[in-house]
C-alpha atoms as a PDB file:
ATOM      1  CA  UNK A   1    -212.247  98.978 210.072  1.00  0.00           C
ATOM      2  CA  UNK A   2    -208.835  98.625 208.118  1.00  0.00           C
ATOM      3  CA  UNK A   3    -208.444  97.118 204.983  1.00  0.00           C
ATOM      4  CA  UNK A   4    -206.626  93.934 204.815  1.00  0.00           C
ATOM      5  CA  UNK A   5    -203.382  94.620 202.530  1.00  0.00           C
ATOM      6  CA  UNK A   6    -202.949  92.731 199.706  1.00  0.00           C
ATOM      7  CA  UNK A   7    -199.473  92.746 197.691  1.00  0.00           C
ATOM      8  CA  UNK A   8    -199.692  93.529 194.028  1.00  0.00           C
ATOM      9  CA  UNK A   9    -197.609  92.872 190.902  1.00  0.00           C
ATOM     10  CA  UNK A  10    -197.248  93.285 186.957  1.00  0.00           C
ATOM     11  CA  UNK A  11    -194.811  91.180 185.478  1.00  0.00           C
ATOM     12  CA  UNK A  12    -194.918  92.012 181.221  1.00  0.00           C
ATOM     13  CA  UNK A  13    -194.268  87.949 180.594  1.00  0.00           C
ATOM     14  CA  UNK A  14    -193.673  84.807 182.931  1.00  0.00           C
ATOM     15  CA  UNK A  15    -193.644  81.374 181.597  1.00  0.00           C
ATOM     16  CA  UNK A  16    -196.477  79.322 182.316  1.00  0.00           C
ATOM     17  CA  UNK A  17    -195.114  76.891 184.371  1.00  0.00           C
ATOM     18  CA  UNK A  18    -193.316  79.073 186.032  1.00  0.00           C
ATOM     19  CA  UNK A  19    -195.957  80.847 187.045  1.00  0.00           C
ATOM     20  CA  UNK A  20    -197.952  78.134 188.428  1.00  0.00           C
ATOM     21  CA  UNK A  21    -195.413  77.112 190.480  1.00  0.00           C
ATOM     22  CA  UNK A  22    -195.447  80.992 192.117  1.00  0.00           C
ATOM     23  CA  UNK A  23    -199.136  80.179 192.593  1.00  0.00           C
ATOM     24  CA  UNK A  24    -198.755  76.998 194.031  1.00  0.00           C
ATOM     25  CA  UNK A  25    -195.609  78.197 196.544  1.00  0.00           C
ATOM     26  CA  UNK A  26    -197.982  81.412 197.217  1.00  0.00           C
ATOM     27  CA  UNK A  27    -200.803  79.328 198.234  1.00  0.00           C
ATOM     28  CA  UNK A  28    -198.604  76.981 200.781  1.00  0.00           C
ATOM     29  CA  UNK A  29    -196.696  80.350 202.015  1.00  0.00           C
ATOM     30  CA  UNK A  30    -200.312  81.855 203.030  1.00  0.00           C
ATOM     31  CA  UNK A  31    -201.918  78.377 204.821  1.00  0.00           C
ATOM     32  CA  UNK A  32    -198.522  78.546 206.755  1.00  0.00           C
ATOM     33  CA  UNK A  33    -199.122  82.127 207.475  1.00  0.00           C
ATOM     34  CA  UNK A  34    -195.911  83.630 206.155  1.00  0.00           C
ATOM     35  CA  UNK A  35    -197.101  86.302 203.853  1.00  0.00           C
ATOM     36  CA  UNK A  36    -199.634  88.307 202.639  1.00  0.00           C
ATOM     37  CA  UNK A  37    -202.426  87.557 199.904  1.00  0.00           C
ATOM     38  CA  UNK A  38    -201.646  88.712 196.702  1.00  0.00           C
ATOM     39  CA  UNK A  39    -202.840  89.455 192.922  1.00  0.00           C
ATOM     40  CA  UNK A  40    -200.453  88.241 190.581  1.00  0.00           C
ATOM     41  CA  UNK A  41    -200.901  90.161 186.644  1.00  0.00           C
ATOM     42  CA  UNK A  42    -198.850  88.972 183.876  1.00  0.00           C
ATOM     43  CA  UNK A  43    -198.647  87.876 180.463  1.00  0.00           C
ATOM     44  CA  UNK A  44    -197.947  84.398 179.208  1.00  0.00           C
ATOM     45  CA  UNK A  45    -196.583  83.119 176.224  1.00  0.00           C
ATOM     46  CA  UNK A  46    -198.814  81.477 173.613  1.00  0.00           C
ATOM     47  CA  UNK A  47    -200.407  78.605 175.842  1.00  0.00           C
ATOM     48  CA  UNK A  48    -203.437  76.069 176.360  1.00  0.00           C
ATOM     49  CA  UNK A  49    -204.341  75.395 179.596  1.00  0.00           C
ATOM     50  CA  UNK A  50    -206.997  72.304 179.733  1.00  0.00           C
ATOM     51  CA  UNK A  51    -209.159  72.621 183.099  1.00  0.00           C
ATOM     52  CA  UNK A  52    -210.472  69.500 184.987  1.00  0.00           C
ATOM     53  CA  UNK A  53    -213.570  69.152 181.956  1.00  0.00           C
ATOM     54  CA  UNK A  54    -211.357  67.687 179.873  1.00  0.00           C
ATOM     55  CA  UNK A  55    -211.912  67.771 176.287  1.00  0.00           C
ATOM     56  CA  UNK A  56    -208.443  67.440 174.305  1.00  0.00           C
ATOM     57  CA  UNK A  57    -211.260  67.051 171.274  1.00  0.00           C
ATOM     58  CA  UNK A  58    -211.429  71.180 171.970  1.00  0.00           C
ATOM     59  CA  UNK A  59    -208.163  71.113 170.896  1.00  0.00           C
ATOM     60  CA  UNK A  60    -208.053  71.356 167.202  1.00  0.00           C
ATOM     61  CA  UNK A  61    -204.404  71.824 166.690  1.00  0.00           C
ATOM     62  CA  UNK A  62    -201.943  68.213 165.973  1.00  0.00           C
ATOM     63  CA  UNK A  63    -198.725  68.344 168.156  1.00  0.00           C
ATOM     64  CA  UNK A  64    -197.016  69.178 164.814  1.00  0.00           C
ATOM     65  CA  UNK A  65    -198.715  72.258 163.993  1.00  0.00           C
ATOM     66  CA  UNK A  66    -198.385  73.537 168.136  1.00  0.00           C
ATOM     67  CA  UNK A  67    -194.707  73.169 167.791  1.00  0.00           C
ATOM     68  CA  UNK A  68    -194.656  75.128 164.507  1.00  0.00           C
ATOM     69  CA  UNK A  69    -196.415  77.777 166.202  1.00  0.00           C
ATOM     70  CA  UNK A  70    -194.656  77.507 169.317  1.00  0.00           C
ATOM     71  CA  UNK A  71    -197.892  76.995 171.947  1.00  0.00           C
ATOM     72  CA  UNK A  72    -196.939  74.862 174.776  1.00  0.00           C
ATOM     73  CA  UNK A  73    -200.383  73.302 176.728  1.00  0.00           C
ATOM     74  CA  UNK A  74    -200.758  72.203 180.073  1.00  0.00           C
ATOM     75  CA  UNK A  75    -203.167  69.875 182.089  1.00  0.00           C
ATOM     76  CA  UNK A  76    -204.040  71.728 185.137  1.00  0.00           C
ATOM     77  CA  UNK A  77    -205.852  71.859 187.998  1.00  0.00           C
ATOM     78  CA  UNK A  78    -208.382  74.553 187.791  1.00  0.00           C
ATOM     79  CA  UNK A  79    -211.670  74.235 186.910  1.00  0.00           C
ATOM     80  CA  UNK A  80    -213.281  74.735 183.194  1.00  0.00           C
ATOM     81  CA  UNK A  81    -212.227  73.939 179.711  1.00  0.00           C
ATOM     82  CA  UNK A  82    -209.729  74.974 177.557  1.00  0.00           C
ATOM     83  CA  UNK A  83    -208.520  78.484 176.840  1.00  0.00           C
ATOM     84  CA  UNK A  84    -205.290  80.081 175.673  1.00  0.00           C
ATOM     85  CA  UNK A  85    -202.916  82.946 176.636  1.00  0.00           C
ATOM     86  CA  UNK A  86    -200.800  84.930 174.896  1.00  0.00           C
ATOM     87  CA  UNK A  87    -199.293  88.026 174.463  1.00  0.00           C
ATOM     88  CA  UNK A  88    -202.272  91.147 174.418  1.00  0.00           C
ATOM     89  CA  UNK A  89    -203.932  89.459 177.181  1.00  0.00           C
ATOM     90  CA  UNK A  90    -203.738  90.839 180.712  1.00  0.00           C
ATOM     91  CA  UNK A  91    -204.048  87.353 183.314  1.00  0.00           C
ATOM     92  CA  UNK A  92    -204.793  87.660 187.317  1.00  0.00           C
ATOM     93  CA  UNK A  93    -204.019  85.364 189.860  1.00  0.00           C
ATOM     94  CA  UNK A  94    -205.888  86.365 192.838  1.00  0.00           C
ATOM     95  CA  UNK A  95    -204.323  84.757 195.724  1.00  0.00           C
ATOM     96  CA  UNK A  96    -206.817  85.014 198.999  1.00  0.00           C
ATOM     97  CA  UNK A  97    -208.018  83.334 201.971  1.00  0.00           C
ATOM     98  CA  UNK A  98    -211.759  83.130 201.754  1.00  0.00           C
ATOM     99  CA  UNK A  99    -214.082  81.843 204.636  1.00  0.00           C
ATOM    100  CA  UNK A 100    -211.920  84.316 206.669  1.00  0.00           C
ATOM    101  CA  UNK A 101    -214.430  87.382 206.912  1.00  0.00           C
ATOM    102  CA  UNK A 102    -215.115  87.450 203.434  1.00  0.00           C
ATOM    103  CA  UNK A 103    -218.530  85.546 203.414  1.00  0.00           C
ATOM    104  CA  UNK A 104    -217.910  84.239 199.396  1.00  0.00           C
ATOM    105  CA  UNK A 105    -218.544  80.478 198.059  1.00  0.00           C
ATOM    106  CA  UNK A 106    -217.467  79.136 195.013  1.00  0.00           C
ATOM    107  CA  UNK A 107    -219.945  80.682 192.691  1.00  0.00           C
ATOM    108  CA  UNK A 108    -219.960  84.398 194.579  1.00  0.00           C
ATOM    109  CA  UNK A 109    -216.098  84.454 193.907  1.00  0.00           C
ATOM    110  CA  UNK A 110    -216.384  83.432 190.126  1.00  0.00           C
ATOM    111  CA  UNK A 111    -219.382  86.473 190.189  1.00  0.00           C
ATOM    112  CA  UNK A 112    -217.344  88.687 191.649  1.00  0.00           C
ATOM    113  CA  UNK A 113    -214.239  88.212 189.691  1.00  0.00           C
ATOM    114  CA  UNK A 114    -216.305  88.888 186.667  1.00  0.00           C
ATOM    115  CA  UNK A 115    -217.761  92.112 188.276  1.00  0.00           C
ATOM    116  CA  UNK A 116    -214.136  93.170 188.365  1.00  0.00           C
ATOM    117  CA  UNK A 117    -214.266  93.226 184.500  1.00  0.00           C
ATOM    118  CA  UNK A 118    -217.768  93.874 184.438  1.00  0.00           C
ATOM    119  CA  UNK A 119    -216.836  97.844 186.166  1.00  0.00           C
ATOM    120  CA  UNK A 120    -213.495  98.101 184.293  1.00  0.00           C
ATOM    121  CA  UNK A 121    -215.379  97.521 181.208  1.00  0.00           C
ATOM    122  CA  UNK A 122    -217.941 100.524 181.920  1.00  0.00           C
ATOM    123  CA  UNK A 123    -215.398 103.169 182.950  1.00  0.00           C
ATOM    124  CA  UNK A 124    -214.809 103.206 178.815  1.00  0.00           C
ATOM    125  CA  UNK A 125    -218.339 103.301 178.310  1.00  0.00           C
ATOM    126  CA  UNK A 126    -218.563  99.530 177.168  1.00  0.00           C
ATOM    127  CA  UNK A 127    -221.221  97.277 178.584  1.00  0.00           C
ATOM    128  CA  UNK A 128    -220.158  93.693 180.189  1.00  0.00           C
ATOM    129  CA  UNK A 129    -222.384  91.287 180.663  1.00  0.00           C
ATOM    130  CA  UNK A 130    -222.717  87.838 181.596  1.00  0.00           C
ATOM    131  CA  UNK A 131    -224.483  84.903 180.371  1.00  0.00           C
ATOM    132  CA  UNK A 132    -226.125  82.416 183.034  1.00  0.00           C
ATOM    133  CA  UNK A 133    -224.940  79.287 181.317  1.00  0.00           C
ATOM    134  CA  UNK A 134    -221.140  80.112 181.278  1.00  0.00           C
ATOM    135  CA  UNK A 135    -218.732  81.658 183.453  1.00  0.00           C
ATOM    136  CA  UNK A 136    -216.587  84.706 182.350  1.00  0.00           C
ATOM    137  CA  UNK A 137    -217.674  88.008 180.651  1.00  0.00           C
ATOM    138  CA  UNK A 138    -218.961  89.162 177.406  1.00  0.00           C
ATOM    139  CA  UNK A 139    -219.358  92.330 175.468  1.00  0.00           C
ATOM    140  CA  UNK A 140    -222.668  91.531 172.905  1.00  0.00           C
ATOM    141  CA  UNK A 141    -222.187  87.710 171.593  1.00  0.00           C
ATOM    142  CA  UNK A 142    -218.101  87.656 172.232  1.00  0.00           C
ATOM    143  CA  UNK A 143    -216.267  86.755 174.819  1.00  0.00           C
ATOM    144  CA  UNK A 144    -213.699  89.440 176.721  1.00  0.00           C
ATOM    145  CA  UNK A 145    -212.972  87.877 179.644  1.00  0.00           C
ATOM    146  CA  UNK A 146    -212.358  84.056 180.543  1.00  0.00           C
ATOM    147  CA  UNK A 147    -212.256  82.552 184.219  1.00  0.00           C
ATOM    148  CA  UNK A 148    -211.164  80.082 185.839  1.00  0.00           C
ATOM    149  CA  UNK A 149    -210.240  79.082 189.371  1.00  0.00           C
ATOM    150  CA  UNK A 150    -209.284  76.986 192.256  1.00  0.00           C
ATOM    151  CA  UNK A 151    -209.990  76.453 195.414  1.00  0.00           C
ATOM    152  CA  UNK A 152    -207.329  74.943 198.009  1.00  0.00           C
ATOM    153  CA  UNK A 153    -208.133  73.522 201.195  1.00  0.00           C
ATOM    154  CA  UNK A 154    -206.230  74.861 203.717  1.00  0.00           C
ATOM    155  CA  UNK A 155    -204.240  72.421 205.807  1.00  0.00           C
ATOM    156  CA  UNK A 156    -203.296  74.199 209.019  1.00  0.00           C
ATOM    157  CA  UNK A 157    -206.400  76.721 209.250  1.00  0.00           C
ATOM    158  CA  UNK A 158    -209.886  76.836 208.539  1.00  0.00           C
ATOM    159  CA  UNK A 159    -210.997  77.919 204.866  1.00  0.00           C
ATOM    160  CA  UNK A 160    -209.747  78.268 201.397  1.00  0.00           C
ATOM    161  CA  UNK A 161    -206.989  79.622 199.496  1.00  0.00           C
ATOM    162  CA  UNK A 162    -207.735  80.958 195.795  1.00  0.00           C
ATOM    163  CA  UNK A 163    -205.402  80.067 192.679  1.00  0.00           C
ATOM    164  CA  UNK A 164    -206.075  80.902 188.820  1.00  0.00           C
ATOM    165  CA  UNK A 165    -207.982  83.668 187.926  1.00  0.00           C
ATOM    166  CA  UNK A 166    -209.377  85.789 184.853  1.00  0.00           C
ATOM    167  CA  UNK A 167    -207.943  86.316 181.492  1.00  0.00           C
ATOM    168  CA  UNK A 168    -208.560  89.831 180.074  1.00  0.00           C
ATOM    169  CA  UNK A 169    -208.261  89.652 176.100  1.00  0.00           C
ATOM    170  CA  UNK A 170    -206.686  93.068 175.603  1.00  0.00           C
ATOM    171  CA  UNK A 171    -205.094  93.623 172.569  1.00  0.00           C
ATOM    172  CA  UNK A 172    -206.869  93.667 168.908  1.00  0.00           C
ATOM    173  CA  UNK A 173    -206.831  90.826 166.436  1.00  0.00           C
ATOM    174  CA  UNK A 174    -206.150  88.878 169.377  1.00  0.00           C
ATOM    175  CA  UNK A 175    -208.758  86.289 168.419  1.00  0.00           C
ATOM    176  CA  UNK A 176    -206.908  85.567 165.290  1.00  0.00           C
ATOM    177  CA  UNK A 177    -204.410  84.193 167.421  1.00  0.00           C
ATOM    178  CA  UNK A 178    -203.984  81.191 169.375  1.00  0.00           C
ATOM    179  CA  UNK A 179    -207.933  81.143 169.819  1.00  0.00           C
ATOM    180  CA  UNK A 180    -208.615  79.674 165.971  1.00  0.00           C
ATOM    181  CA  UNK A 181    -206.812  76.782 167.352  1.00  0.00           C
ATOM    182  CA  UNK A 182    -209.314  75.610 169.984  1.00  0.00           C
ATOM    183  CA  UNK A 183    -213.024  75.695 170.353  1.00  0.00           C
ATOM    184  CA  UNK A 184    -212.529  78.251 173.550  1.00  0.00           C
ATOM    185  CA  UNK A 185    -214.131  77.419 176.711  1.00  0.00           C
ATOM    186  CA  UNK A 186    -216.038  74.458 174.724  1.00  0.00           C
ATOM    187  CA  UNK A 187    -218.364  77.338 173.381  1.00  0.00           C
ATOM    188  CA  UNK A 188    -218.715  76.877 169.544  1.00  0.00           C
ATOM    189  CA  UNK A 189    -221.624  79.095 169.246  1.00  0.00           C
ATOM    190  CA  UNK A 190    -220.230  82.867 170.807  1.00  0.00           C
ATOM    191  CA  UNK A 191    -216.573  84.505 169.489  1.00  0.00           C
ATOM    192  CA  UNK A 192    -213.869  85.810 170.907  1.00  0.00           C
ATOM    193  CA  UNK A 193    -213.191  89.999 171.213  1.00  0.00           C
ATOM    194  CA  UNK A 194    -210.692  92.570 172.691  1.00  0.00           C
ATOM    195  CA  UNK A 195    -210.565  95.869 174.729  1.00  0.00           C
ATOM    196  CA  UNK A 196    -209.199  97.803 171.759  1.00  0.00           C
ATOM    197  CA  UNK A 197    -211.429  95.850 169.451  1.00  0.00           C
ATOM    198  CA  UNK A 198    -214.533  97.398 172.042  1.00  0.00           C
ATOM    199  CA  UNK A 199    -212.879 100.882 172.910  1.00  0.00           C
ATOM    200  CA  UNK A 200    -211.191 101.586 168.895  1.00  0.00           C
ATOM    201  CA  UNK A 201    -208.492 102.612 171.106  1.00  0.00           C
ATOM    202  CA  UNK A 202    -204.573 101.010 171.714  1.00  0.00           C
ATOM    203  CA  UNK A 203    -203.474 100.134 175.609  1.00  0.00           C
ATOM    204  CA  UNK A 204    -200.017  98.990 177.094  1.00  0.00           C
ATOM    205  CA  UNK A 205    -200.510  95.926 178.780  1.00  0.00           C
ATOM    206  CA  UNK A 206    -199.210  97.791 182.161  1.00  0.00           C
ATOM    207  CA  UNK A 207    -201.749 100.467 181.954  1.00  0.00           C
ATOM    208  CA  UNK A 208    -204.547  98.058 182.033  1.00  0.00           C
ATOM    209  CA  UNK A 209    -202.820  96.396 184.750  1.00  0.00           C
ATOM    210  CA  UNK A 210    -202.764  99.324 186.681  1.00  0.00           C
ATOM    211  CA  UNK A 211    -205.899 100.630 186.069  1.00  0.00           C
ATOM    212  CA  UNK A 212    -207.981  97.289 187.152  1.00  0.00           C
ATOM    213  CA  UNK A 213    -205.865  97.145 190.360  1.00  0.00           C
ATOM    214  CA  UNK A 214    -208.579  99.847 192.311  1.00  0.00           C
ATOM    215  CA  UNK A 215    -211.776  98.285 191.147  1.00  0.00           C
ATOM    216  CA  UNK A 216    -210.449  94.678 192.390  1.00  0.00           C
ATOM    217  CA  UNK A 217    -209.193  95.954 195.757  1.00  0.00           C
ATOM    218  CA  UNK A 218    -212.715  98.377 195.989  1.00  0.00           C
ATOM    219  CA  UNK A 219    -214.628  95.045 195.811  1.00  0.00           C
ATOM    220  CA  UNK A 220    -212.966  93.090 197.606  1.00  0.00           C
ATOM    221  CA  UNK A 221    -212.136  95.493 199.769  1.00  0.00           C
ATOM    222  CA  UNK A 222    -208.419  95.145 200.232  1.00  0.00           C
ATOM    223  CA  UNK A 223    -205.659  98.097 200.335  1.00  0.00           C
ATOM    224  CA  UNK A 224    -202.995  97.505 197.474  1.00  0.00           C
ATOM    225  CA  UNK A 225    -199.485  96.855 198.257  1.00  0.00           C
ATOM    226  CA  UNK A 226    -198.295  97.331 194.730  1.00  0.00           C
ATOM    227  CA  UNK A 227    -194.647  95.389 194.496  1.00  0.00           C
ATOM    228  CA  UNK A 228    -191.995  95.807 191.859  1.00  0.00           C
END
């Protein structure tokens, strides 16, 4: 049986809102049949998202001190709490049609997406794991990975289209960063860690990119398009 394809791109930093849009225009380009599914990778500038939990108490920055250090936030429509993104962290927006073929709910999707991590994560060795209260993936008592997604209900087909994603923390002393700002994920008890805080060693952002791209189409069992 062929692979489905599914078109693939790293773009080094995109706006946030810009980027949702893409998302949203991907989503009503794929329930209309005009394209492919796809796995958006990118960087953001520093930015909160707040997920459908709302808890603006998470948020432990005034509107004074977010301006001085230039992190925009937005209300949006995936599910979870807040997080942030910022440069040194790789972010995926799967794009897919599920309940097509690919026999995943809500919470095999979110399982799988961490697996994704979870396999990246031991090809250097390091051991991912998850924790059954939370969503996302963690190396000891820190947190690498966060994740969080949406599902949208096709209008002219049967099924569901996927938006949001994962958020890979890749670069060292990331944590210091935008993190110390919120109470991540509402989790006050676990930190927050890095792939070069893990591995001792430094990545580009696009080499990570790159090098998650097979282990996401091997379990989801797509063949990669990858697009410029």
């Amino acid at each position: 049986m062929n692979r489905r394809l599914l078109d693939v791109s790293y773009t080094p930093m995109i706006p946030y809102a810009e980027a949702w849009d893409l998302q949203k225009e991907i989503v009503g380009q794929l329930d209309a049949g005009e394209r492919r599914e796809a796995l958006l990778l990118l960087q953001h500038p520093p930015t909160y998202t707040i997920g459908s939990q709302r808890h603006p108490e998470h948020l432990l920055l005034s509107p004074e001190e977010l301006e001085q250090r230039g992190i925009t936030v937005f209300q949006i429509d995936r599910g979870g709490d807040i997080t942030y993104h910022g440069p040194g962290q790789l972010v995926g927006y799967p794009l897919l049609m599920l309940g097509h073929g690919k026999g995943l709910d809500l919470h095999g999707y979110l399982r799988s997406l961490e697996q994704v991590i979870i396999n990246y994560l031991a090809s250097f060795g390091i051991e991912g794991s998850r924790k059954p209260e939370y969503t996302g993936v963690w190396v000891g008592e820190s947190k690498i990975a966060a994740i969080g997604v949406k599902f949208n209900r096709c209008r002219h087909r049967k099924g569901f289209i996927t938006s949001h994603g994962f958020a890979f923390n890749i670069k060292s002393g990331i944590q210091n960063e935008g993190f110390n700002g919120i109470i991540p994920c509402g989790i006050q008890e676990y930190g927050v860690t890095s792939l070069e805080d893990c591995t001792g060693q430094s990545f580009a952002m696009e080499q990570v990119a790159k090098g998650i791209i097979p282990f996401f189409a091997e379990l989801f069992d797509y063949e990669t398009v990858l697009k410029e």
